[in-house]
N, C-alpha and C. Protein backbone atom coordinates (compact mmCIF):
# COMPACT_ATOMS: atom_id res chain seq x y z
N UNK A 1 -9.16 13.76 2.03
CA UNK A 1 -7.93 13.81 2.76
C UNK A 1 -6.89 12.99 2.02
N UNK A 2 -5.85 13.20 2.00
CA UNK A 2 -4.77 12.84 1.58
C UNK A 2 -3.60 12.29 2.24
N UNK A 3 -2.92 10.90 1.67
CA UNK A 3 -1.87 10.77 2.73
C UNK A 3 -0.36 10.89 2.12
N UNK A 4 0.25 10.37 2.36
CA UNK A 4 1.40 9.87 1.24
C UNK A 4 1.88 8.49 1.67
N UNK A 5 1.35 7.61 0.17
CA UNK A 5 2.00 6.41 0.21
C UNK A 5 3.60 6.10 -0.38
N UNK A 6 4.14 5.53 0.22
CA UNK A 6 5.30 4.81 0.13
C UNK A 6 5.85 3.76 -0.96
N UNK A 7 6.55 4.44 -1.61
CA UNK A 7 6.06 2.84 -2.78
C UNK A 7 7.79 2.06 -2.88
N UNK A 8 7.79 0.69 -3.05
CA UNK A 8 9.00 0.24 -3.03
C UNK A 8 9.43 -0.04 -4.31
N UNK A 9 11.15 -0.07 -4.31
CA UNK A 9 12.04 -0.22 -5.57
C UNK A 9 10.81 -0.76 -6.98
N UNK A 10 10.48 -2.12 -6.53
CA UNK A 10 9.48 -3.03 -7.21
C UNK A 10 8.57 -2.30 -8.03
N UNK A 11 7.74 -1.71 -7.09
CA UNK A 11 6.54 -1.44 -7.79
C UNK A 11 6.74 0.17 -8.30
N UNK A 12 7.92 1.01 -8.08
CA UNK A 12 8.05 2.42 -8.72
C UNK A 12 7.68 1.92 -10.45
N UNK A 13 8.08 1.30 -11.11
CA UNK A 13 7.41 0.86 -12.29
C UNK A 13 6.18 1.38 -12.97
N UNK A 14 5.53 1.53 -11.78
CA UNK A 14 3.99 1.61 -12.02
C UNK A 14 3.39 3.12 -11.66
N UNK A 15 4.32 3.63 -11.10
CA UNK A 15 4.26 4.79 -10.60
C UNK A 15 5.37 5.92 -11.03
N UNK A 16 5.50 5.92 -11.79
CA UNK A 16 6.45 6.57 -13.16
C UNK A 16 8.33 6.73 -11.91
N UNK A 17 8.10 5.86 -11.40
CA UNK A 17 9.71 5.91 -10.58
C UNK A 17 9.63 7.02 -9.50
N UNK A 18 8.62 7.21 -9.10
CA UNK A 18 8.24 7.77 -8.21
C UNK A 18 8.12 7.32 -6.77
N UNK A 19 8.82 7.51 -5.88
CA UNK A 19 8.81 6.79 -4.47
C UNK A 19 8.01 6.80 -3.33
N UNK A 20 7.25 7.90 -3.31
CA UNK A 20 5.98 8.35 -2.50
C UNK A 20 4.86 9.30 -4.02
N UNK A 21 3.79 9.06 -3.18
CA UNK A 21 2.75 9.53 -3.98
C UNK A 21 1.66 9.98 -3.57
N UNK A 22 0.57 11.24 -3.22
CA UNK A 22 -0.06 11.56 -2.74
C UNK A 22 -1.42 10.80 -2.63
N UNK A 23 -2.24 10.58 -2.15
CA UNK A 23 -3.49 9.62 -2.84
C UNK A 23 -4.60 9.98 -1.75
N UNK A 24 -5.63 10.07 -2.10
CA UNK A 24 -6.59 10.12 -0.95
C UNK A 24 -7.86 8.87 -0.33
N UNK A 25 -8.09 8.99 0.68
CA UNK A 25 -8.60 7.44 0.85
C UNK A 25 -8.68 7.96 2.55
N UNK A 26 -10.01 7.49 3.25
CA UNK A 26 -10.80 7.00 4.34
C UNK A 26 -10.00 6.24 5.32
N UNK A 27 -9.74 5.19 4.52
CA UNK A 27 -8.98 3.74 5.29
C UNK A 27 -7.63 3.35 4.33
N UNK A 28 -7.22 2.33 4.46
CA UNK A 28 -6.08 1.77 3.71
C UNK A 28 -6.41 0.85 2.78
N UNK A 29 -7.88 0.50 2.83
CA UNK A 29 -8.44 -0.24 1.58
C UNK A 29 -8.45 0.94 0.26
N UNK A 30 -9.59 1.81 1.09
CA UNK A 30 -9.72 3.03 -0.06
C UNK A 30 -8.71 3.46 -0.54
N UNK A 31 -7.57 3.90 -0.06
CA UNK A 31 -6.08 4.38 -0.35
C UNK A 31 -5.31 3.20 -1.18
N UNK A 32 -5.33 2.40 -1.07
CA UNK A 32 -5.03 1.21 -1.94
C UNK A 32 -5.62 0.96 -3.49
N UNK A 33 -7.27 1.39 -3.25
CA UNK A 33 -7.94 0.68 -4.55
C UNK A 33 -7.83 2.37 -5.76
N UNK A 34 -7.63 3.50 -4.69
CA UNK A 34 -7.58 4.75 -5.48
C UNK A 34 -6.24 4.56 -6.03
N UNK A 35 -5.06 4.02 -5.04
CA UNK A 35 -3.79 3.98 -5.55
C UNK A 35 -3.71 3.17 -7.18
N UNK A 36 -4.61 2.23 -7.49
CA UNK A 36 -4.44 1.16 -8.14
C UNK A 36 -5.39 2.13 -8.88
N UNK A 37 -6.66 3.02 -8.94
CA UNK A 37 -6.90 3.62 -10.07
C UNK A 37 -6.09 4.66 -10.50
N UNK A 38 -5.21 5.32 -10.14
CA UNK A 38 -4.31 6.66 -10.65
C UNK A 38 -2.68 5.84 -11.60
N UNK A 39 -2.97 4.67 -10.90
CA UNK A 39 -1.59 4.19 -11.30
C UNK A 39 -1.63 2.39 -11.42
N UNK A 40 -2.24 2.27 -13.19
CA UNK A 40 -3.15 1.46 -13.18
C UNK A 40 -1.94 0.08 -13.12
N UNK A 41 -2.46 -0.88 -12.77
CA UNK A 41 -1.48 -2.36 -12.99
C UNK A 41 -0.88 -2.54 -10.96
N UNK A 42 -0.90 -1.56 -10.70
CA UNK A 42 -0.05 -1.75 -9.36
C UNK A 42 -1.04 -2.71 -8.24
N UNK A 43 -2.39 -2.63 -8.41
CA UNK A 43 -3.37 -3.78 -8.03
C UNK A 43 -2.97 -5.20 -8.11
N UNK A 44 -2.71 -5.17 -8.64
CA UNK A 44 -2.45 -6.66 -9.12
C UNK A 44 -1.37 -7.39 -8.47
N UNK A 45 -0.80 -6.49 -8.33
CA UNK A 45 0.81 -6.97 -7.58
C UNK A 45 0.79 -6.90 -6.11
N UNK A 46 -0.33 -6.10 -5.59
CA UNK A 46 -0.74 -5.70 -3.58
C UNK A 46 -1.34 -7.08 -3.61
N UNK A 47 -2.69 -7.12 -4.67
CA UNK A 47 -4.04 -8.06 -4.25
C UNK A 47 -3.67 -9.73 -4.93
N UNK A 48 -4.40 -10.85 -4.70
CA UNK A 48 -4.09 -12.10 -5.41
C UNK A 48 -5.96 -12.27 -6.19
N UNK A 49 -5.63 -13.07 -6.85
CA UNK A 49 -7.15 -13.24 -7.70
C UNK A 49 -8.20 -13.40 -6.89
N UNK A 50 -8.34 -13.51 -5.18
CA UNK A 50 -9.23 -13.51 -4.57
C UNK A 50 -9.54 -12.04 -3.66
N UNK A 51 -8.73 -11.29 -4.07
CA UNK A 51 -9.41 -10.00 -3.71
C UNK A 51 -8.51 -9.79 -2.66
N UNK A 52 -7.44 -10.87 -1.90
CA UNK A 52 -6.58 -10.32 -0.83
C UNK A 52 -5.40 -9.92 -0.78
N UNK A 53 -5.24 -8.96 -0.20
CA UNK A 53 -3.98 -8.86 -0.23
C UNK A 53 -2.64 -9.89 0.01
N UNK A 54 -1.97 -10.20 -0.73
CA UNK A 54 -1.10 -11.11 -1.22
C UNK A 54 -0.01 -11.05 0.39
N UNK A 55 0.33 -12.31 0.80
CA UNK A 55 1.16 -12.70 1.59
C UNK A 55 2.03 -11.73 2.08
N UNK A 56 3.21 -11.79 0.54
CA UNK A 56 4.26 -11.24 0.89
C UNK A 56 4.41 -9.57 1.16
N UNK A 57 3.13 -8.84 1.31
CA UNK A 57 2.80 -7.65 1.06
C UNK A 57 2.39 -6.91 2.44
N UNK A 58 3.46 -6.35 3.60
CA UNK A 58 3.04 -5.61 4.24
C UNK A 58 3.10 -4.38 4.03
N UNK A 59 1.88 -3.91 4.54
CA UNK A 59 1.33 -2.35 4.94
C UNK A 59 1.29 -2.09 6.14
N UNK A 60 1.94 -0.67 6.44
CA UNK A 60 2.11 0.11 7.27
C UNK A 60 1.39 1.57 7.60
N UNK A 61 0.89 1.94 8.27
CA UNK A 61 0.66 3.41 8.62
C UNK A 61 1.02 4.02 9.83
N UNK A 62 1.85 5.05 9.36
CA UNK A 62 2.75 5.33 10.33
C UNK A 62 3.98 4.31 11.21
N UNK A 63 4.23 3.47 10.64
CA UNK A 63 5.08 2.68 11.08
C UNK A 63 4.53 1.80 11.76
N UNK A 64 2.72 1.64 11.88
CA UNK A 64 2.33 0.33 12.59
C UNK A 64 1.67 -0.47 11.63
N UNK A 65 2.17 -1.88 12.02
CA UNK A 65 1.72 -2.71 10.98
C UNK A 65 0.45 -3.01 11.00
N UNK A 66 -0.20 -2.92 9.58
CA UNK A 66 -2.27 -2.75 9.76
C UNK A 66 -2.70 -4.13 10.66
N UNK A 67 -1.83 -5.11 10.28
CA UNK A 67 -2.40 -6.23 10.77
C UNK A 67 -2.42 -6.39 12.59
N UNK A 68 -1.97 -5.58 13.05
CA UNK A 68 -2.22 -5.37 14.36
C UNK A 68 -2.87 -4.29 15.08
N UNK A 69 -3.54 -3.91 13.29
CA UNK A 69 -4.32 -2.48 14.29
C UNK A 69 -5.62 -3.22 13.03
N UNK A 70 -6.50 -2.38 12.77
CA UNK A 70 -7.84 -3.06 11.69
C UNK A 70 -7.96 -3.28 10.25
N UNK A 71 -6.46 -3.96 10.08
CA UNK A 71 -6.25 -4.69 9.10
C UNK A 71 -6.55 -3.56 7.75
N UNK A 72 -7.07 -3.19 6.40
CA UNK A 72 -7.59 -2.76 5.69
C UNK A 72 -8.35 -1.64 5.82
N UNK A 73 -9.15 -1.92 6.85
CA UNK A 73 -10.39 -1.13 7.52
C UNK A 73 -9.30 -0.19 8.50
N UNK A 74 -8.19 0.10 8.69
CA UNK A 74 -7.65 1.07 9.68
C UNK A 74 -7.60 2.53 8.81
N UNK A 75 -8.01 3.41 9.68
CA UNK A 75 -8.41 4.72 9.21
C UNK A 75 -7.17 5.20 9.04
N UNK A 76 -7.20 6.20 8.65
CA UNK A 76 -5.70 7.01 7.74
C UNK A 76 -6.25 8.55 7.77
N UNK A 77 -5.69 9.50 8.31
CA UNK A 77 -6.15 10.34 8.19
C UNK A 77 -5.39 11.88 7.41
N UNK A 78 -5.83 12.98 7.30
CA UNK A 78 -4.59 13.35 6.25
C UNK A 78 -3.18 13.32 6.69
N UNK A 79 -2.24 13.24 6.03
CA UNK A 79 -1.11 13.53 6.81
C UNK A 79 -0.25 12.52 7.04
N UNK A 80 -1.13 11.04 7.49
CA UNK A 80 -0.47 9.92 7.73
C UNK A 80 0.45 9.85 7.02
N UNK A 81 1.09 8.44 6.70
CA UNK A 81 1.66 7.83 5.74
C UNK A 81 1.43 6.71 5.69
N UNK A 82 1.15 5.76 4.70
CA UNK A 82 1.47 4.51 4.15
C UNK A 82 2.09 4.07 3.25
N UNK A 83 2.74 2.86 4.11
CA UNK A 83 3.90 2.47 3.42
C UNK A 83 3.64 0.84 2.92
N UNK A 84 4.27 0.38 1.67
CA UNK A 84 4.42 -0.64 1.21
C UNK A 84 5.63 -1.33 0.85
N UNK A 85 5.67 -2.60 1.76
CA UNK A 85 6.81 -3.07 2.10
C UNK A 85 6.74 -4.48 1.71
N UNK A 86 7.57 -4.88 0.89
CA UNK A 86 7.63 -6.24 0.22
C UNK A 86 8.24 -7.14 1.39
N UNK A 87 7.72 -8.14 1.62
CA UNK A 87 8.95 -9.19 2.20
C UNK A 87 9.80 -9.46 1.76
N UNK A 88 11.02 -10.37 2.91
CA UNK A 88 12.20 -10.79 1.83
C UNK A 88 12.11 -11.71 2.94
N UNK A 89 12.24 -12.78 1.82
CA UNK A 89 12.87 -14.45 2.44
C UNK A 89 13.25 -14.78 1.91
N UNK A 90 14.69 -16.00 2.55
CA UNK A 90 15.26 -16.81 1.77
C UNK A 90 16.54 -16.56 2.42
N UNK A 91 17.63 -17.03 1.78
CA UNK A 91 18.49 -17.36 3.15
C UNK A 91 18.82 -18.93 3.30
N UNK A 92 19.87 -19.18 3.86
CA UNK A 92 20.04 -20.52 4.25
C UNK A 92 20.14 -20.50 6.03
């Protein structure tokens, strides 16, 4: 199954400037680690050297944020979407 991920300004780089991208994947882990094999280097920039996904890095499916539904482990089914959304802070 297939979804389409979302990719931001940032990381199109890695994904030949491409803004969505088809990918297939179970959950949003699987869809993540396939994303990072088709479109190699973009791992690095989701995950931190301990295997987690990095702070400033929310994910979405369907517009709900994973971390309030099963984190990584939330199922995705075809059709969905996931999206990757950088934070922004800073500001006075």
């Amino acid at each position: 199954m297939a979804v389409t991920v979302r990719i931001p300004t940032p990381l199109q780089e890695f994904t030949q400037q491409q803004d969505a991208v088809d990918i297939a994947g179970a959950d949003v882990k699987e869809v993540l680690a396939n994303l990072d094999s088709q479109f190699a280097g973009i791992g690095q920039r989701l995950y931190d050297e301990e295997g987690k996904l990095r702070r400033f890095v929310n994910i979405y499916v369907n517009q709900e944020d994973i971390r309030f539904l099963q984190g990584e482990g939330t199922a995705v089914s075809d059709g969905d979407e996931v999206s990757i959304v950088p934070a922004i802070a800073g500001g006075r």
